[in-house]
N, C-alpha and C. Protein backbone atom coordinates (compact mmCIF):
# COMPACT_ATOMS: atom_id res chain seq x y z
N UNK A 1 46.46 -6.72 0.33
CA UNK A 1 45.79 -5.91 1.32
C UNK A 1 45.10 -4.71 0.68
N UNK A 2 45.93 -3.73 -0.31
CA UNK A 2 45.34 -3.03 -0.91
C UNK A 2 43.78 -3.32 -1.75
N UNK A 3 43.59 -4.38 -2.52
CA UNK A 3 43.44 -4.60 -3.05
C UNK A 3 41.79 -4.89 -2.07
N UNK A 4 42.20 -5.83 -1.02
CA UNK A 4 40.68 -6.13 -0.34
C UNK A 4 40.02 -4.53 0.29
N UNK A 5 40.83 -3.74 0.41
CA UNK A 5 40.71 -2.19 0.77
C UNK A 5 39.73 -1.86 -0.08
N UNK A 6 39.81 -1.84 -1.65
CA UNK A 6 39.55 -1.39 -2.86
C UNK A 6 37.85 -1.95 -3.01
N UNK A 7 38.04 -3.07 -2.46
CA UNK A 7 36.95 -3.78 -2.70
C UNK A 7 35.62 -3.77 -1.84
N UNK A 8 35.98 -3.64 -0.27
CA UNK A 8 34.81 -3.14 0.43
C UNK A 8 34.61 -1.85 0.19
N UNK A 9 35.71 -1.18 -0.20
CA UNK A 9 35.11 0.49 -0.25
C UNK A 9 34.38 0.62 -1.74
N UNK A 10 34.73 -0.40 -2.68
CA UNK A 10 33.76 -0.33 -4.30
C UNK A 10 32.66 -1.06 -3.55
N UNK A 11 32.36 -2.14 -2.46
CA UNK A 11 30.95 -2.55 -1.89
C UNK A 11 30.10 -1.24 -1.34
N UNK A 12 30.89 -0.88 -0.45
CA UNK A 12 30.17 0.39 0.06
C UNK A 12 29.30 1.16 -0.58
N UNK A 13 29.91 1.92 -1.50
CA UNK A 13 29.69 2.78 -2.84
C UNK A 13 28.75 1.65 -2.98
N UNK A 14 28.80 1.01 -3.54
CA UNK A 14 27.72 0.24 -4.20
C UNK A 14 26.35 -0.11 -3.54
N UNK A 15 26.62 -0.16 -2.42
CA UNK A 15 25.04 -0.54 -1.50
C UNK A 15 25.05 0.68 -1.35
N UNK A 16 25.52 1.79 -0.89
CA UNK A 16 25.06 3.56 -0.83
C UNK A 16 24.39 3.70 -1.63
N UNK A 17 24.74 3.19 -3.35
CA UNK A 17 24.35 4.02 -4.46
C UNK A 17 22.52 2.87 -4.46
N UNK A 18 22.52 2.06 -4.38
CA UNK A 18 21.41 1.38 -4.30
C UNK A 18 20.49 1.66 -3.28
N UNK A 19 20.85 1.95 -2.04
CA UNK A 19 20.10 2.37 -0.87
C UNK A 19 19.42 3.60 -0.85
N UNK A 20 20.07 4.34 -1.29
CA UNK A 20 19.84 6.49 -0.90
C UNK A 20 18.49 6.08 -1.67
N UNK A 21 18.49 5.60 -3.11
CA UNK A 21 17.26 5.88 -4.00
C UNK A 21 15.93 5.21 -3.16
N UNK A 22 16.39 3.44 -3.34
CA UNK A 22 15.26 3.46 -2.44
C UNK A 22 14.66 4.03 -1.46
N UNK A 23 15.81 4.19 -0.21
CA UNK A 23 15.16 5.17 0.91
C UNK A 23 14.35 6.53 0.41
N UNK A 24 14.88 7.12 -0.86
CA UNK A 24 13.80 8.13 -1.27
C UNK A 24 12.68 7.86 -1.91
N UNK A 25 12.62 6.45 -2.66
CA UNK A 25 11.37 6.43 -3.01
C UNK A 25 10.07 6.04 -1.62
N UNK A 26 10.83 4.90 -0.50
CA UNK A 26 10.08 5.08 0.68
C UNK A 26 9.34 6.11 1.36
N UNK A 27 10.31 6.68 1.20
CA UNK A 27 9.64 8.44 2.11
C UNK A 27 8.91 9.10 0.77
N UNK A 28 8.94 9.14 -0.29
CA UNK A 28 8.04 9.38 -1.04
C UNK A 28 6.38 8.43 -0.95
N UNK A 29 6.89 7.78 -0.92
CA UNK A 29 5.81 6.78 -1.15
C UNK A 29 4.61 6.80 0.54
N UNK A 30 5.56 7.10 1.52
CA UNK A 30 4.78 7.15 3.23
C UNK A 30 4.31 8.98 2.74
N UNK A 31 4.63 9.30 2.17
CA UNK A 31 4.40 10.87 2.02
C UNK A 31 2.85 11.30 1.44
N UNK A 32 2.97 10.08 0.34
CA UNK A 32 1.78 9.83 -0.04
C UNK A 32 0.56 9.55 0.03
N UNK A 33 0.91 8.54 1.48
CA UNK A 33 -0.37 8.00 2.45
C UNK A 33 -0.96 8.81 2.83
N UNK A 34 -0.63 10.03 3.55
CA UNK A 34 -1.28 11.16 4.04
C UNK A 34 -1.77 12.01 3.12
N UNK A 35 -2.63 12.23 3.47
CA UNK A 35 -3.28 13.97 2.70
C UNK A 35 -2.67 14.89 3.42
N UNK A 36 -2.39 15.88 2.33
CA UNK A 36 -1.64 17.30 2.76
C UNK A 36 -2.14 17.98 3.75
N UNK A 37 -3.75 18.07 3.90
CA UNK A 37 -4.10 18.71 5.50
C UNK A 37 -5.49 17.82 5.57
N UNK A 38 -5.44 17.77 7.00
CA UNK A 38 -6.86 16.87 7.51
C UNK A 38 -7.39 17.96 8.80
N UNK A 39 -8.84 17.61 8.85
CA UNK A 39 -9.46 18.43 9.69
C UNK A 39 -10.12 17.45 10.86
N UNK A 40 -10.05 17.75 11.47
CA UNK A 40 -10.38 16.82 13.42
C UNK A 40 -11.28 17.33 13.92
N UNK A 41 -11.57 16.78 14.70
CA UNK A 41 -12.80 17.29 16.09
C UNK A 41 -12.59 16.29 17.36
N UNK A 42 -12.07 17.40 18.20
CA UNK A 42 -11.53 16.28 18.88
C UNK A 42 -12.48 16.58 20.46
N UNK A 43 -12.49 15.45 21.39
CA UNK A 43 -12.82 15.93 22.74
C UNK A 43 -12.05 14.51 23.60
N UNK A 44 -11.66 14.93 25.10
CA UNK A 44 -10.66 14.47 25.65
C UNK A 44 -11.50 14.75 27.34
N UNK A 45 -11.32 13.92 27.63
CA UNK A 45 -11.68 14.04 29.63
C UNK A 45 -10.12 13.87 30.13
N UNK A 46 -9.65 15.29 30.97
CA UNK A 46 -8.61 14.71 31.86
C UNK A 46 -8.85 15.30 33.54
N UNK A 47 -8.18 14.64 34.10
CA UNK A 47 -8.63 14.88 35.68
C UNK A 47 -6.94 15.24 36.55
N UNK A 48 -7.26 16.20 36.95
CA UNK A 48 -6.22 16.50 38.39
C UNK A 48 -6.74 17.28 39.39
N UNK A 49 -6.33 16.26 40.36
CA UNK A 49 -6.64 17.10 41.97
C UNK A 49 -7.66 17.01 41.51
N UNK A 50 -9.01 16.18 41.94
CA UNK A 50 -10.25 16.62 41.49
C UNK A 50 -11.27 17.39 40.69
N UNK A 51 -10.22 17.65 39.72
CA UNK A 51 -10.56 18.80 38.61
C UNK A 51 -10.87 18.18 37.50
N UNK A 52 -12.14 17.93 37.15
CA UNK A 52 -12.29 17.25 36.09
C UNK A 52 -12.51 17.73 34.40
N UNK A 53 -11.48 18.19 33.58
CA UNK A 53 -11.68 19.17 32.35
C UNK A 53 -12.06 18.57 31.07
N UNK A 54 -13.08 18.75 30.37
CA UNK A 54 -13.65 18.09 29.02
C UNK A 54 -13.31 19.41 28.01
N UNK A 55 -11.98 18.98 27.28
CA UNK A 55 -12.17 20.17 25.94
C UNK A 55 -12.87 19.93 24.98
N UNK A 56 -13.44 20.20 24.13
CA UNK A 56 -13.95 19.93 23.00
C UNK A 56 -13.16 20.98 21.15
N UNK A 57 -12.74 20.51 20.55
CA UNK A 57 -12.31 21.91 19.95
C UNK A 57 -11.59 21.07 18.15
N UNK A 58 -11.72 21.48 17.54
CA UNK A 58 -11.41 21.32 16.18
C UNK A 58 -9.91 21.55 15.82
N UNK A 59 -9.12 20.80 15.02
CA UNK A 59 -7.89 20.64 14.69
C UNK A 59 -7.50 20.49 13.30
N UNK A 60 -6.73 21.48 12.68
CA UNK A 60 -5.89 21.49 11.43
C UNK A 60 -4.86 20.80 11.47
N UNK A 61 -4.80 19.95 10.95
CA UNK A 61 -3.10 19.12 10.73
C UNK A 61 -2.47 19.58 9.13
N UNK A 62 -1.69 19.97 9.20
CA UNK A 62 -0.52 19.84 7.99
C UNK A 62 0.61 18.51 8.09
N UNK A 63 0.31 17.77 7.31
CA UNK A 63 0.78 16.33 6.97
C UNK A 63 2.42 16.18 6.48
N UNK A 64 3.40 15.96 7.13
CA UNK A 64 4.96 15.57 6.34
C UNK A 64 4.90 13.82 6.47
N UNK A 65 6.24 14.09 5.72
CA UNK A 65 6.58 12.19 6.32
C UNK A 65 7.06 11.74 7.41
N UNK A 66 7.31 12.02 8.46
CA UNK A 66 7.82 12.06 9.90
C UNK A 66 7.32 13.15 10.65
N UNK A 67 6.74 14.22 10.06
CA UNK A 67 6.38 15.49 11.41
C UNK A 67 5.08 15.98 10.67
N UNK A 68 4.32 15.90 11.64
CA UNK A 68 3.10 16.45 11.20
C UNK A 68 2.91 17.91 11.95
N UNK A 69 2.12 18.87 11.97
CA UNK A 69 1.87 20.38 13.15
C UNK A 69 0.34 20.60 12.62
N UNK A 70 0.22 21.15 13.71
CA UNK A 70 -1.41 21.75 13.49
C UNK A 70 -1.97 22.76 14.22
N UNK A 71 -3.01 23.27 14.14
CA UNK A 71 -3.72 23.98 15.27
C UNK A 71 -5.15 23.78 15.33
N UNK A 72 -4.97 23.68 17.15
CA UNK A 72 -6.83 23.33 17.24
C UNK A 72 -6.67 24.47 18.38
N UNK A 73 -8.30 24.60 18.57
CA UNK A 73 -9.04 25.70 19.00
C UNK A 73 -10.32 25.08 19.49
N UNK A 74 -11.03 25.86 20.29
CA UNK A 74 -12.20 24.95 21.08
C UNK A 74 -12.51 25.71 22.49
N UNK A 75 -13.73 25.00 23.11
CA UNK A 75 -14.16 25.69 24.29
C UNK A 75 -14.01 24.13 25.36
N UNK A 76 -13.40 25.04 26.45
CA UNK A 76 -12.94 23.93 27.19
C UNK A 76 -14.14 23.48 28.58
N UNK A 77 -14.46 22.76 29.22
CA UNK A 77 -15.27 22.83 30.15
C UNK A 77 -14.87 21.79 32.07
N UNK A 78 -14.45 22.70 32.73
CA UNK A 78 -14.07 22.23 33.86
C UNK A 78 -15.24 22.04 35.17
N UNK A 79 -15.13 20.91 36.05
CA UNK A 79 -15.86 21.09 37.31
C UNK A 79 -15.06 20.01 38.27
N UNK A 80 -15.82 20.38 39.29
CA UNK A 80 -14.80 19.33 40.42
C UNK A 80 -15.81 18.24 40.59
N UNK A 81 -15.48 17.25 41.19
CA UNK A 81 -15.83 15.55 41.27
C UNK A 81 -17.27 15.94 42.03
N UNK A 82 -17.88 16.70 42.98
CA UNK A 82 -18.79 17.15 43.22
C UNK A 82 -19.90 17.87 42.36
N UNK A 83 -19.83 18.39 41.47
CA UNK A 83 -20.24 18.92 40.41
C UNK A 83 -21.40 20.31 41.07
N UNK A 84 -20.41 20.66 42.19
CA UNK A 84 -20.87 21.46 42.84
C UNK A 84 -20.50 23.09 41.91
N UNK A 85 -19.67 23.76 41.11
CA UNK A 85 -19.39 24.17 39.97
C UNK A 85 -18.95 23.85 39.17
N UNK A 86 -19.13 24.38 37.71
CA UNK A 86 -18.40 24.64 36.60
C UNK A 86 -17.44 25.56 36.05
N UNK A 87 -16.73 25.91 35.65
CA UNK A 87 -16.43 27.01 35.09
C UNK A 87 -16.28 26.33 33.50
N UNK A 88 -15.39 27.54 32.61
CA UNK A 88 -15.04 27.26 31.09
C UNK A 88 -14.69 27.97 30.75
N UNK A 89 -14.10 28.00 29.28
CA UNK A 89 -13.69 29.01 27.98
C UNK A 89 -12.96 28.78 27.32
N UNK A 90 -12.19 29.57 26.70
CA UNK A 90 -11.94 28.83 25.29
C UNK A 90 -10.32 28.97 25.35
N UNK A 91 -9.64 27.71 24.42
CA UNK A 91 -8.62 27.15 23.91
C UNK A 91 -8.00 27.72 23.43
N UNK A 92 -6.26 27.63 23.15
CA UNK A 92 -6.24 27.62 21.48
C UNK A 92 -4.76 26.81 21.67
N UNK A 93 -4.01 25.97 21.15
CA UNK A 93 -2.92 25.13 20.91
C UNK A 93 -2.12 24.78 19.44
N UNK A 94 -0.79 24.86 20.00
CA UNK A 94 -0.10 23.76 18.26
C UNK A 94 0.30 22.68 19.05
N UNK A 95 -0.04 22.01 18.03
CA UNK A 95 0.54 20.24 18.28
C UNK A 95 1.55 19.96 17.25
N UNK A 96 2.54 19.01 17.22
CA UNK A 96 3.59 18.87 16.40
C UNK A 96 3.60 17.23 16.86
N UNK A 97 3.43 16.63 15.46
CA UNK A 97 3.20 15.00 16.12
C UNK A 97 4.63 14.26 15.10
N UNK A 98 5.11 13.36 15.79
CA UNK A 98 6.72 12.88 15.09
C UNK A 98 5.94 11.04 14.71
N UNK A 99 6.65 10.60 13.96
CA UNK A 99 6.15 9.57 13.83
C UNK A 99 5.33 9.25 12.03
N UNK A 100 5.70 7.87 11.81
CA UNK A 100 5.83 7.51 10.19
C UNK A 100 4.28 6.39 9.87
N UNK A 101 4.06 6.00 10.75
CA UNK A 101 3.08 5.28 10.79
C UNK A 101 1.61 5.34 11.29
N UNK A 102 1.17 4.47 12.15
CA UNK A 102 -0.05 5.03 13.03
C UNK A 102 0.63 5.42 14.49
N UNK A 103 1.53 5.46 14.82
CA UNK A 103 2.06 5.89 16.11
C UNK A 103 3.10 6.89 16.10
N UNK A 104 2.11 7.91 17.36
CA UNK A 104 3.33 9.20 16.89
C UNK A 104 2.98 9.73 18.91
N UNK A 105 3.97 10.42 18.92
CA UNK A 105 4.52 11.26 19.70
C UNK A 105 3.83 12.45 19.63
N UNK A 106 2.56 12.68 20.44
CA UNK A 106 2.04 14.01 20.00
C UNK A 106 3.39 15.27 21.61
N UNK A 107 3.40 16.89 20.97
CA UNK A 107 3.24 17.89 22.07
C UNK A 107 2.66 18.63 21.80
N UNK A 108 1.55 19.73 22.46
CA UNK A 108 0.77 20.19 22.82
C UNK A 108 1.43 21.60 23.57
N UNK A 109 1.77 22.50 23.12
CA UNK A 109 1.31 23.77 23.81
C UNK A 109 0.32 24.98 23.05
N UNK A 110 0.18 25.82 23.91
CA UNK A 110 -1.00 26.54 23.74
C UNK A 110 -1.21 27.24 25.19
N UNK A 111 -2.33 28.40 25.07
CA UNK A 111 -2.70 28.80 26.13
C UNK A 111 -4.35 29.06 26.40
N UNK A 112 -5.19 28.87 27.79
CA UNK A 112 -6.09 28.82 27.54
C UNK A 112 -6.67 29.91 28.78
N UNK A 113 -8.23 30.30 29.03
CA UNK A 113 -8.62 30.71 29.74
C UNK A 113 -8.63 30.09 31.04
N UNK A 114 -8.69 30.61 32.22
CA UNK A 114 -8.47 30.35 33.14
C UNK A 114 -10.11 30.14 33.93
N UNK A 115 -10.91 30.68 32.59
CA UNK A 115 -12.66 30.60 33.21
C UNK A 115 -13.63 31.53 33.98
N UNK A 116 -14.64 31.08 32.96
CA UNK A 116 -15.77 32.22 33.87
C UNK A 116 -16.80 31.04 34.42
N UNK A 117 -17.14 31.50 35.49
CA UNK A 117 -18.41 30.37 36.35
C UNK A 117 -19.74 29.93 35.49
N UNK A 118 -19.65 29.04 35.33
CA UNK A 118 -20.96 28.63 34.12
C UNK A 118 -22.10 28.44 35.15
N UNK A 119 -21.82 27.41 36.12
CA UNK A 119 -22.81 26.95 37.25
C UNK A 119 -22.59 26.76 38.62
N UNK A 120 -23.64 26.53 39.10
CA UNK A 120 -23.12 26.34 40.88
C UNK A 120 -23.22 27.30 41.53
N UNK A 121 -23.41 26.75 43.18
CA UNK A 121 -23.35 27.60 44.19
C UNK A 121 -22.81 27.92 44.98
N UNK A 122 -20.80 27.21 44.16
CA UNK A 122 -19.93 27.93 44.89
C UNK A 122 -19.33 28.83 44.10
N UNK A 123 -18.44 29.58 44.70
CA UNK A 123 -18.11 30.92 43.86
C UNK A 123 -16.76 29.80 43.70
N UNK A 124 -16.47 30.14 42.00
CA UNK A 124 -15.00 29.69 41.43
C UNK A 124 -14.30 30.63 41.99
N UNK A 125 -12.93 30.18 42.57
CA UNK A 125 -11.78 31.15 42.12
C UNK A 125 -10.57 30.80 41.70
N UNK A 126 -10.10 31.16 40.58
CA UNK A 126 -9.12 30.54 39.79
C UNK A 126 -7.97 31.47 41.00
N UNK A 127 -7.03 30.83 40.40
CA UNK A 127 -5.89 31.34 41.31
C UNK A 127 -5.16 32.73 41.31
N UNK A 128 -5.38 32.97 39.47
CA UNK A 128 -4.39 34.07 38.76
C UNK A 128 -6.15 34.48 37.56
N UNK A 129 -5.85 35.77 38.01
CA UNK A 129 -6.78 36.03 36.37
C UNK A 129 -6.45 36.02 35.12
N UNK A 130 -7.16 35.65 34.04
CA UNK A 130 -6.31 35.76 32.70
C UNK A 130 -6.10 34.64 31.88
N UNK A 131 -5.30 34.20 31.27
CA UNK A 131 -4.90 33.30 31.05
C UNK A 131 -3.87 32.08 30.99
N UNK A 132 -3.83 30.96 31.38
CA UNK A 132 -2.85 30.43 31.71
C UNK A 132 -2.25 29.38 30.63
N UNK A 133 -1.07 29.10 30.61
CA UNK A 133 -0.66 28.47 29.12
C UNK A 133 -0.79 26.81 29.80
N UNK A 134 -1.20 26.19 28.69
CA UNK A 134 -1.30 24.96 28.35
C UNK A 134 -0.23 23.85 27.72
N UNK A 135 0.44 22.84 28.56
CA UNK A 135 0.86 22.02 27.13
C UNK A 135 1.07 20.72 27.71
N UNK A 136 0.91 19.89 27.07
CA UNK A 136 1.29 18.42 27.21
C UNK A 136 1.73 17.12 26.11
N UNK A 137 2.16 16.16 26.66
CA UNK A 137 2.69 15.09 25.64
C UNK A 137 2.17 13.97 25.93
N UNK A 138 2.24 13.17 24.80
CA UNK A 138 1.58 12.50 25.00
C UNK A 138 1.27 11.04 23.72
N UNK A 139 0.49 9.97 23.26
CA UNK A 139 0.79 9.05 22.40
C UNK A 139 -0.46 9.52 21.37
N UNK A 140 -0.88 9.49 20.54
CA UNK A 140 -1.48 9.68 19.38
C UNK A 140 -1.44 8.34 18.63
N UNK A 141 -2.61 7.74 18.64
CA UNK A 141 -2.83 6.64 17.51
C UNK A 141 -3.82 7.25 16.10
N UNK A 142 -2.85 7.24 15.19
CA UNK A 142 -3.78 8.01 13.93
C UNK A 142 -3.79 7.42 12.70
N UNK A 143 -3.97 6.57 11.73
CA UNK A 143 -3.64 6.33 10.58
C UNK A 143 -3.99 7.02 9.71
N UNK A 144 -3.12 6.69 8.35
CA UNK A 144 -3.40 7.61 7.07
C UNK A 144 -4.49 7.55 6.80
N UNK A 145 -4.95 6.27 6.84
CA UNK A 145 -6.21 5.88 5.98
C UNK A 145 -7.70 6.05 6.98
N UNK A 146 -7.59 6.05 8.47
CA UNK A 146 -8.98 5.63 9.08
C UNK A 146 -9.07 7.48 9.65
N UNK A 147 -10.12 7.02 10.34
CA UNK A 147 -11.15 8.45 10.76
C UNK A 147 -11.17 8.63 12.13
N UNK A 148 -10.69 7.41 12.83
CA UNK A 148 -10.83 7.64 14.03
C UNK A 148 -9.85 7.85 15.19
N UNK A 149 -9.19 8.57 15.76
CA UNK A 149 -7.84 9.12 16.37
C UNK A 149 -7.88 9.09 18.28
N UNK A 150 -6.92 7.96 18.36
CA UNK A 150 -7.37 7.75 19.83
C UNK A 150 -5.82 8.46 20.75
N UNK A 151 -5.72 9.36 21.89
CA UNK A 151 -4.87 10.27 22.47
C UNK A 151 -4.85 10.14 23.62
N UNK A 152 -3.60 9.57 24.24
CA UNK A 152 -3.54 9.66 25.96
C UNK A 152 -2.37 10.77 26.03
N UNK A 153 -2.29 11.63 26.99
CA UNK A 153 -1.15 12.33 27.13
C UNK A 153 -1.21 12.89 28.61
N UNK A 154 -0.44 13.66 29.31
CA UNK A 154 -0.22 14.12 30.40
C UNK A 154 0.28 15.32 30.53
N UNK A 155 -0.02 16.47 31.38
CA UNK A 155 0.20 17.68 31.10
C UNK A 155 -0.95 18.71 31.78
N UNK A 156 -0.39 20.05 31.76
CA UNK A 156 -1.35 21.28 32.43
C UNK A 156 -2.43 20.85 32.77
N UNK A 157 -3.41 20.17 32.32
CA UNK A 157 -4.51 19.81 32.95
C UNK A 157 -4.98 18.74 33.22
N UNK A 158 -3.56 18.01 33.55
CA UNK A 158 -3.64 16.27 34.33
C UNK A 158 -3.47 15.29 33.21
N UNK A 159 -3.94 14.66 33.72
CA UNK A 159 -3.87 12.88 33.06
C UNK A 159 -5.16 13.11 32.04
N UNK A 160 -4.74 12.00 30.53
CA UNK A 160 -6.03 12.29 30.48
C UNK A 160 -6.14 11.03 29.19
N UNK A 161 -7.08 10.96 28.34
CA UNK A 161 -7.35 10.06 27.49
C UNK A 161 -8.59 10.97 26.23
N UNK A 162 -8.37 10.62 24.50
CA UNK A 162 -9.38 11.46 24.14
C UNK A 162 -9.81 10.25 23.03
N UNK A 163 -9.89 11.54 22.02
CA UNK A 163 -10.33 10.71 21.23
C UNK A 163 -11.22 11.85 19.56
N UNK A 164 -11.05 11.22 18.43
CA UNK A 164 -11.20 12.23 17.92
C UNK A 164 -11.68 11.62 16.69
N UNK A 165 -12.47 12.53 15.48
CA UNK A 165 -12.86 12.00 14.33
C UNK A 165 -11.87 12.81 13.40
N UNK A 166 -11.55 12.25 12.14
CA UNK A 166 -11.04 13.06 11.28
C UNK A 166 -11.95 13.77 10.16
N UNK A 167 -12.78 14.23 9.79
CA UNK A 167 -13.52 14.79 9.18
C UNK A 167 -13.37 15.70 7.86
N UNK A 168 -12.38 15.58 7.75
CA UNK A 168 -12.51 16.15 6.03
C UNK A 168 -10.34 15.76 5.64
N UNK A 169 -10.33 15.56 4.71
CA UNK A 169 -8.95 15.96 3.67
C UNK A 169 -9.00 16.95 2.94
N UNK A 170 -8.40 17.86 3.00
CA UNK A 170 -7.96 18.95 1.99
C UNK A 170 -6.51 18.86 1.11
């Protein structure tokens, strides 16, 4: 009895001592795929309650092997399904995206303007003056290697779907 004791626990040890390395050369090696920071441009249509909001705004990512973070910034542009006004203004957010492959878990907070009337001949009125904070979650399709970054998520300013270029590695 002792003896078979002796022996799965010298197996153990033994697939541990073989495993840990590989698993580090893996995560070395997915670490690699990425560039250390990439630069975005992203724009996204989402809609609530008839509120239809187009951000447009540029994004820093800092690259790990499971967690990526970033910050984008941008001018946002809202109107209702009538396109009877506009309002707008500007962004600013961190995103923190989880995920080893092309599929990750983006969240999104940040806070943004609440808008000045761009057009139209009804008078906007936002609810609160100032600014109101932003955030949402949502799926992120991104690979190491391609340029093109597709984003559905849900949050402060509804439902929504985007879409984005990657535009430079640093």
């Amino acid at each position: 009895m002792e003896v078979t004791v002796r022996r799965k626990t010298f197996l153990i040890a033994l697939v541990t001592a073989i495993l840990l390395p590989v698993s580090g050369q893996l995560d070395a090696q997915t670490a690699r795929r990425w560039p250390e920071r990439s630069v975005t441009v992203h724009t996204a249509i989402t809609q609530r309650e008839g509120l239809h909001t187009t951000p447009v705004g540029a994004e820093m990512l800092w690259h790990g092997n499971r967690l990526h973070h970033g910050i984008m910034a941008g001018f946002k542009m809202a109107h209702y399904e009538s396109f009877s006004s506009g309002h707008g203004g500007p962004f600013a957010s961190y995103t923190l995206l989880t995920g080893m492959g092309t599929s990750h878990v983006e969240l999104s907070v940040g806070i943004t303007t609440l808008g000045n009337q761009l057009y139209g001949s009804e008078e906007y009125e936002p609810e609160e003056d100032g600014v109101a904070p932003m955030f949402s979650v949502g799926y992120r399709y991104q690979s190491p290697y391609g340029r093109l970054i597709f984003r559905v998520f849900a949050g402060y300013t509804g439902v929504g779907a985007g879409i984005a270029v990657r535009i430079a590695d640093l």
